[in-house]
Protein backbone atom coordinates (compact mmCIF):
# COMPACT_ATOMS: atom_id res chain seq x y z
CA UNK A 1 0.00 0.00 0.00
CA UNK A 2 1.26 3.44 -1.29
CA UNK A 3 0.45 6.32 0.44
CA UNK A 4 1.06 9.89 -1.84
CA UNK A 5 1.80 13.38 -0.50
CA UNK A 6 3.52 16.30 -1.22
CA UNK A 7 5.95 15.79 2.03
CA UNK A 8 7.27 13.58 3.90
CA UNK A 9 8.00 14.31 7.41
CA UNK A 10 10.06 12.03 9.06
CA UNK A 11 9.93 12.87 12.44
CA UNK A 12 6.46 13.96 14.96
CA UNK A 13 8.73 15.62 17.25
CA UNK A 14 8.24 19.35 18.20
CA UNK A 15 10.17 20.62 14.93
CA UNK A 16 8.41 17.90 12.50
CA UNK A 17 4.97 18.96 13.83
CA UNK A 18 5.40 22.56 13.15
CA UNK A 19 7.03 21.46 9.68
CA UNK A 20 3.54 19.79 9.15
CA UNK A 21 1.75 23.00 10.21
CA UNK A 22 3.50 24.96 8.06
CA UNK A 23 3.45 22.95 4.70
CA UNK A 24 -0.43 22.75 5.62
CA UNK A 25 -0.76 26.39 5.67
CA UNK A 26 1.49 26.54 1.96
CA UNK A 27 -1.45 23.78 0.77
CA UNK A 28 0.76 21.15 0.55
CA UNK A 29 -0.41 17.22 1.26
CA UNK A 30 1.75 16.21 4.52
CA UNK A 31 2.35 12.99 6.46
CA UNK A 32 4.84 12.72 9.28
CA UNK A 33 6.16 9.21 10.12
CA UNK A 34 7.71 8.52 13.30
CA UNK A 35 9.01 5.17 14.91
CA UNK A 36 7.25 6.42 18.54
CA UNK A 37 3.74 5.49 18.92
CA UNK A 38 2.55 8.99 20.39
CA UNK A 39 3.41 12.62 18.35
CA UNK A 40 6.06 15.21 20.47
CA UNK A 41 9.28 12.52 20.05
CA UNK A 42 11.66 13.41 22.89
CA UNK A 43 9.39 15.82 24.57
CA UNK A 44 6.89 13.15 24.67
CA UNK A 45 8.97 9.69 25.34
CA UNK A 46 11.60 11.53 27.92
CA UNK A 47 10.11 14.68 29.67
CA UNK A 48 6.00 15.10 29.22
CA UNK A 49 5.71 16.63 32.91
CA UNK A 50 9.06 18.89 32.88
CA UNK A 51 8.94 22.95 32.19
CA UNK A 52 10.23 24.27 29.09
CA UNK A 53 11.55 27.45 29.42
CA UNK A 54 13.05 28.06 26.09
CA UNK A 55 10.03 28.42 23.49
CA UNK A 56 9.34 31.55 22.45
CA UNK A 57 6.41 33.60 23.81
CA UNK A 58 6.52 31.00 27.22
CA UNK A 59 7.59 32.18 30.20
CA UNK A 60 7.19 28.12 30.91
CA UNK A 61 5.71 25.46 29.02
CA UNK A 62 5.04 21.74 30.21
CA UNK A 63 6.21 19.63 27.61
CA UNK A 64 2.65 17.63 26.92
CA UNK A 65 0.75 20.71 26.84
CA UNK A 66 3.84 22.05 23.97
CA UNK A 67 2.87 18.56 22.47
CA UNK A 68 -0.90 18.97 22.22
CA UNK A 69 -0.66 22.75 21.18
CA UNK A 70 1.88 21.62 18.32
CA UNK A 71 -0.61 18.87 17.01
CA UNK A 72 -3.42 21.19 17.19
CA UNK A 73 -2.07 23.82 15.40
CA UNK A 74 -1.04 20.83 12.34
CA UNK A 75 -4.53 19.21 12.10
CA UNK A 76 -6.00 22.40 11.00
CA UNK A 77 -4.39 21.14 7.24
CA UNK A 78 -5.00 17.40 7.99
CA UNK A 79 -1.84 15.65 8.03
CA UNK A 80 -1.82 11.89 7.91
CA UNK A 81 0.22 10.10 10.92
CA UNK A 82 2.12 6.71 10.20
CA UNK A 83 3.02 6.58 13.84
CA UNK A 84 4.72 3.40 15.23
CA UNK A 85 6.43 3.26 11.88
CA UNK A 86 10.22 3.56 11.04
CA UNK A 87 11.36 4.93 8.23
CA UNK A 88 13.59 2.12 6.66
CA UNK A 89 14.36 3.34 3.29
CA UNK A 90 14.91 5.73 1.18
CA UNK A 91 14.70 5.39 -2.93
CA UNK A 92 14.32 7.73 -5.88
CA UNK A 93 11.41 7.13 -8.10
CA UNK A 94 9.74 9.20 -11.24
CA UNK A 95 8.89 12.51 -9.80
CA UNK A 96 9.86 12.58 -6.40
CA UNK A 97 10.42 9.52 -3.42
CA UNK A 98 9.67 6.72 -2.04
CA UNK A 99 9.92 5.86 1.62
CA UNK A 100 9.18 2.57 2.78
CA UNK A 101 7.67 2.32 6.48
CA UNK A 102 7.35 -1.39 7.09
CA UNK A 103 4.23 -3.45 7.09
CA UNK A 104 4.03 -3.92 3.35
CA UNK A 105 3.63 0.06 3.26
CA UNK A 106 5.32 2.99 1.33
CA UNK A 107 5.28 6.85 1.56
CA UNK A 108 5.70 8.18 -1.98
CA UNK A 109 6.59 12.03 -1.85
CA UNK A 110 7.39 15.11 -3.86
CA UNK A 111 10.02 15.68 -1.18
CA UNK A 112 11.53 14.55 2.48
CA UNK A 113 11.96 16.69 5.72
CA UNK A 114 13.75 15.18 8.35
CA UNK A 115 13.34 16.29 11.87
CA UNK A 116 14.73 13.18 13.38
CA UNK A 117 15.98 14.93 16.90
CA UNK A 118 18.45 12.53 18.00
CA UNK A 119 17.44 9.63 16.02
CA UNK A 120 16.70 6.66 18.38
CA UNK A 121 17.98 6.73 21.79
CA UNK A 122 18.94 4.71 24.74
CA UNK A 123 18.99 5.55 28.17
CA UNK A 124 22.72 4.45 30.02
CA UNK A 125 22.01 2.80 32.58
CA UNK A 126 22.38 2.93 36.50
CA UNK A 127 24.74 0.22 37.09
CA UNK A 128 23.51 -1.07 40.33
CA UNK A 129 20.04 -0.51 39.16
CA UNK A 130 19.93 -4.45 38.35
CA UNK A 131 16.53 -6.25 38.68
CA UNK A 132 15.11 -2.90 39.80
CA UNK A 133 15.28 -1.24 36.69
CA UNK A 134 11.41 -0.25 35.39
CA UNK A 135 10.87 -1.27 39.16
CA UNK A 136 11.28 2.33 40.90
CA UNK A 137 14.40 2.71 38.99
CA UNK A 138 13.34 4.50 36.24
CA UNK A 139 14.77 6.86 33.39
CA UNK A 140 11.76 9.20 32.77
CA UNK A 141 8.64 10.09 34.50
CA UNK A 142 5.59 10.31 32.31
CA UNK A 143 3.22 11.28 35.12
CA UNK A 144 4.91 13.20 38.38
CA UNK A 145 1.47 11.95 40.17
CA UNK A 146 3.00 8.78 40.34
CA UNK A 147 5.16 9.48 42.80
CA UNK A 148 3.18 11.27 44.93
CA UNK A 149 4.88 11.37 48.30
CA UNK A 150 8.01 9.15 47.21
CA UNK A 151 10.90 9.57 48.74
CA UNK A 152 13.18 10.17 45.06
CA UNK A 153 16.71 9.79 44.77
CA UNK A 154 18.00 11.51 41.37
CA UNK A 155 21.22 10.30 39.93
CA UNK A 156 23.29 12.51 37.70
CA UNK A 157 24.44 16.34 37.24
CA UNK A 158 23.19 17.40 33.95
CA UNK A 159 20.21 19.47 33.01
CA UNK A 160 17.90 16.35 32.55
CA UNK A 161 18.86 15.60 36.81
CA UNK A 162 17.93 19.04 37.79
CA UNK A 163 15.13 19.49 35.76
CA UNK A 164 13.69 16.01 37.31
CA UNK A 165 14.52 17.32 40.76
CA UNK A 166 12.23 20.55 40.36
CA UNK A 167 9.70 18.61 38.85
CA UNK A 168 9.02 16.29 41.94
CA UNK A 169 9.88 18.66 44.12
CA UNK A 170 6.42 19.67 44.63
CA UNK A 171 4.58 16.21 44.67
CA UNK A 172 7.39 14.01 46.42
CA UNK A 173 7.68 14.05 49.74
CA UNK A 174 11.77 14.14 49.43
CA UNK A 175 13.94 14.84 47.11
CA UNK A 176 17.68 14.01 46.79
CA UNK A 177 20.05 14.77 44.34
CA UNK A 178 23.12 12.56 44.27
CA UNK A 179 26.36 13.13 41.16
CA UNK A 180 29.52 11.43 41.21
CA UNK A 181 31.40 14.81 40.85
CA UNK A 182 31.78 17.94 42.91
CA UNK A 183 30.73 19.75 39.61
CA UNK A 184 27.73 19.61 37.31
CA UNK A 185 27.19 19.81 33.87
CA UNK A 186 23.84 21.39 34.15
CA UNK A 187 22.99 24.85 33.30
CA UNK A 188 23.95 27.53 36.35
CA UNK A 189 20.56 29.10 36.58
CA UNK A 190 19.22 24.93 37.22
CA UNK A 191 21.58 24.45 39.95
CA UNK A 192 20.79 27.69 41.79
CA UNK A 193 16.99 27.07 41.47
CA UNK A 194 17.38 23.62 43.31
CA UNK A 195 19.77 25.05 45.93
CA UNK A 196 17.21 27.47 47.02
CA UNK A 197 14.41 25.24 47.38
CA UNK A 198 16.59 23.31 49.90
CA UNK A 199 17.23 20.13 47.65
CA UNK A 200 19.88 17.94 49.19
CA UNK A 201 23.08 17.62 47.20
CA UNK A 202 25.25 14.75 47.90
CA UNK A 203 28.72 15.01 45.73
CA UNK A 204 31.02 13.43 45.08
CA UNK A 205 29.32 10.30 45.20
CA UNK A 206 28.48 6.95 43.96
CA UNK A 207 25.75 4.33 44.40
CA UNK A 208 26.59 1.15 45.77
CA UNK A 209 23.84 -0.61 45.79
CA UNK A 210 19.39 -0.34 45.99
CA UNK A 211 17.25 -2.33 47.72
CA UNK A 212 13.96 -2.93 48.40
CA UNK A 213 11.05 -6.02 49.62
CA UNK A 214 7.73 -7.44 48.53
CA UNK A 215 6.20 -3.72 48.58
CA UNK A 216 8.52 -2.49 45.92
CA UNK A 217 11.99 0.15 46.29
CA UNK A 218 13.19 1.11 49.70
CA UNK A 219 16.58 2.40 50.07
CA UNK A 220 19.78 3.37 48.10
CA UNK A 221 23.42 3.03 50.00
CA UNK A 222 25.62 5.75 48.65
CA UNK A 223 29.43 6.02 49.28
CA UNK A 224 30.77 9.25 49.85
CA UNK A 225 33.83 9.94 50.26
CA UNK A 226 34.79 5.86 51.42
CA UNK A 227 32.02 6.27 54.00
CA UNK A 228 28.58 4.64 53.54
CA UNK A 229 25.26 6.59 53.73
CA UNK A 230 21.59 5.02 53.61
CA UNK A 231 18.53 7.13 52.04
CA UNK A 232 15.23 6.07 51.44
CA UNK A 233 13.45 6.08 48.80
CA UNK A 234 10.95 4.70 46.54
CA UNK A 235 11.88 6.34 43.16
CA UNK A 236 15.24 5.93 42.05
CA UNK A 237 15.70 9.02 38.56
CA UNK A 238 18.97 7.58 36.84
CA UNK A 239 19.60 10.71 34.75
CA UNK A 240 22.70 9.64 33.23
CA UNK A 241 21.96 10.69 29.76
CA UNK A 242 21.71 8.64 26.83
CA UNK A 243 23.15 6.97 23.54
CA UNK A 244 21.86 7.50 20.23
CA UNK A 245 22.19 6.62 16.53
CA UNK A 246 20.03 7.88 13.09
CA UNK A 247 19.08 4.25 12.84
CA UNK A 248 18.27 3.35 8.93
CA UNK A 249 18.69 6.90 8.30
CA UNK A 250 22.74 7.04 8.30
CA UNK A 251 22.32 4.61 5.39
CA UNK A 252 20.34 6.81 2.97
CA UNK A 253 23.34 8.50 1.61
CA UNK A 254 23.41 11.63 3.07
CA UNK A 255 26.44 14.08 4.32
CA UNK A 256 26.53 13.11 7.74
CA UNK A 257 29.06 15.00 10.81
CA UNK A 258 29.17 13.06 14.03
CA UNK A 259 25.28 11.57 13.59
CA UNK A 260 24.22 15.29 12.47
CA UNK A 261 22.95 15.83 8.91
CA UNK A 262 24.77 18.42 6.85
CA UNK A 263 22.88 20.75 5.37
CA UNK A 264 22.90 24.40 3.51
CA UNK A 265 21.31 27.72 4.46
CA UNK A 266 18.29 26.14 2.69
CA UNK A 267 17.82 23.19 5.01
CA UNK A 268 18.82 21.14 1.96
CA UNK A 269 20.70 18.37 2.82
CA UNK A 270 23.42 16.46 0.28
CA UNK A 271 20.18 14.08 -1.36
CA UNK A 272 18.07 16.12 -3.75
CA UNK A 273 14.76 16.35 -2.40
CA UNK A 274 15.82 15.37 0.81
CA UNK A 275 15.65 18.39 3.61
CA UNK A 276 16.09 18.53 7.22
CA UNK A 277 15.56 20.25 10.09
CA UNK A 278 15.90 20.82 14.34
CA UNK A 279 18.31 18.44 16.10
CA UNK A 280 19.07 16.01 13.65
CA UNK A 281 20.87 18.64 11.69
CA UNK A 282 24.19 20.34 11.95
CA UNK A 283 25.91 23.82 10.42
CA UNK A 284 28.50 26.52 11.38
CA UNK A 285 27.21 27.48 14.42
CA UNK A 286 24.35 25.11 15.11
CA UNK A 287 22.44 25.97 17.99
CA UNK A 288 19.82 22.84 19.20
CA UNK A 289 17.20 24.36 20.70
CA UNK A 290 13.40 23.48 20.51
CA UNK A 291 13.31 27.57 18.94
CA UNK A 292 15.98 26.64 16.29
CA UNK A 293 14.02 23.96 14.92
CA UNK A 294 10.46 25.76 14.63
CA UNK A 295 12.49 28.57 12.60
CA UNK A 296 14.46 25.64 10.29
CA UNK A 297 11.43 23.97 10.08
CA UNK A 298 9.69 26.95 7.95
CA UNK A 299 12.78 27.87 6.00
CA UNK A 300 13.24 24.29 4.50
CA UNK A 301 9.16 23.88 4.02
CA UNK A 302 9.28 27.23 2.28
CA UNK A 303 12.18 26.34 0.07
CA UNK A 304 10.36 22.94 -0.32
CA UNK A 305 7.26 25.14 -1.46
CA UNK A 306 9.45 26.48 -4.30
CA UNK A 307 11.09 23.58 -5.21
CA UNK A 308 7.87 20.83 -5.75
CA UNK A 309 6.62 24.26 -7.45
CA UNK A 310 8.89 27.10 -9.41
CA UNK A 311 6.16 29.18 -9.84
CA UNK A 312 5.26 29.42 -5.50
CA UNK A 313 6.97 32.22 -3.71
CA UNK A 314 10.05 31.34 -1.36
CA UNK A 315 7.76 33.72 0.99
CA UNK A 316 4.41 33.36 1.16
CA UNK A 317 3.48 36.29 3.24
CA UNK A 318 2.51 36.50 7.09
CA UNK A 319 -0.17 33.73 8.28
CA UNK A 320 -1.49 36.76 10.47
CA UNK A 321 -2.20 38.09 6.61
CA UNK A 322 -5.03 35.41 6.67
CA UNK A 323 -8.12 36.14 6.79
């Protein structure tokens, strides 16, 4: 089964929804493809609950709500969703491409926009998480009311730890934050938020080992500093970042730069026809932020525009134009 559109967006993350939005609102045919089984890719699999504080026009967003305003604003043009899908190939074919998205089905498209983020990712693990892993030793939190006066213990010193630790702050009835360094990779501005709410910090140090009974998670033993300390706790956050890989994508014979996609001012990436956009992309002074992606996002569907069409307008004036 063959499904036609103008574009192809590979990718229902934050970047490939607003792609879809604005190829709608150019009157193009759109479907958007993504290997997740939910719309909002990272935002959606990794931090639905957490604030975003760097979208435009939002003092602070939670990352769900982002999700559901971003799909709302696409389905006023209709887009089709192959979610659950991957995008295995990619293959030239008369008058545009042909992306094949498993189950016996095919995208054929006038063009491709990829807005991959990070391609498919991995958490690392907690090493002494063993057989409590997905047992109160989790990676993300989908819903901070489940943890509803927990006693949480977050590993790691990155953004993704602090963010986690103001998150529960509010619903848990401790919080701990616990890195295996005296310094932290996270932003400043995190840190100093966490410090004034009184959140414990525990560096350097390391977990040695989490255990629990027949009711679930109790207790992590920490070491610092050769000496032995016991917290409880019924959530264990292992925030220790993640690996990740573009998947079939690195095989479609594109310009690649450490798992980024090269592309040009245009969004246009080394395949003709083939565009990208937000994460998954890399230039002189690439920037990945949620706000870099909306603003690639319209410059490659606009180029796009011109492209499936010479006679269309790079710009097509000011949706606020509309009537």
């Amino acid at each position: 089964m063959a499904h036609e559109v103008d574009l192809l967006v590979v990718g229902a993350g934050p970047a490939g929804l607003f792609a879809a939005y604005y190829a709608g609102f150019r009157g193009m045919s759109v479907a958007l493809v993504d290997a997740l089984p939910e719309p909002g890719g990272q935002v959606t699999a990794m931090y639905p609950e957490k604030m975003i504080f760097d979208v435009a026009g939002f003092p602070e967003i939670r990352g769900r709500d982002l999700v559901a305003s971003l799909v709302k604003q696409a389905d006023q043009y209709g887009p089709s969703y192959l979610l659950g899908r991957p995008a295995v190939s990619l293959s030239d074919v008369d008058g545009g491409l042909l992306v094949d998205v498993g189950e016996g089905e095919q995208v054929q498209a006038g063009a491709v926009l990829i807005t991959a983020g990070i391609g498919e990712f991995t958490p690392r693990p907690l090493p002494a998480g063993g057989e409590w892993t997905g047992q109160g030793v989790v990676h993300f939190i989908p819903e901070l009311s489940a943890h509803t006066g927990h006693d949480v213990v977050v590993i790691g010193g990155g953004d993704s730890a602090f963010d986690w630790a103001l998150a529960l702050q509010p619903v848990a009835r401790s919080v701990t934050l616990v890195h295996r360094r005296t310094r932290f990779r996270a932003h400043a501005g995190l840190v100093a938020k966490v410090e004034a709410l009184g959140i414990p910090l525990i560096v350097p140090a390391e977990v040695a080992e989490i255990r629990g009974d027949g009711s679930g998670l109790t207790e992590v033993e920490i070491e610092v500093e050769s000496e032995r300390r016991v917290l409880p706790a019924q959530t264990v956050v292992a925030a220790l970042g993640f690996t990740a890989d573009l998947g079939p994508i690195e095989s479609w014979g594109l310009d690649l730069e450490k798992r980024s996609i090269l592309v040009d001012t245009t969004m246009r990436t080394s395949r003709p026809r083939v565009y990208a956009a937000g994460d998954v992309t890399t230039y002189p002074g690439k920037v990945k932020l949620i706000a870099t992606g909306f603003g690639e996002a319209a410059t490659a569907v606009n180029n796009i525009a011109v492209e499936l069409n010479p006679d269309a307008h790079l710009f097509p004036g000011h949706s606020s134009n509309l009537a």
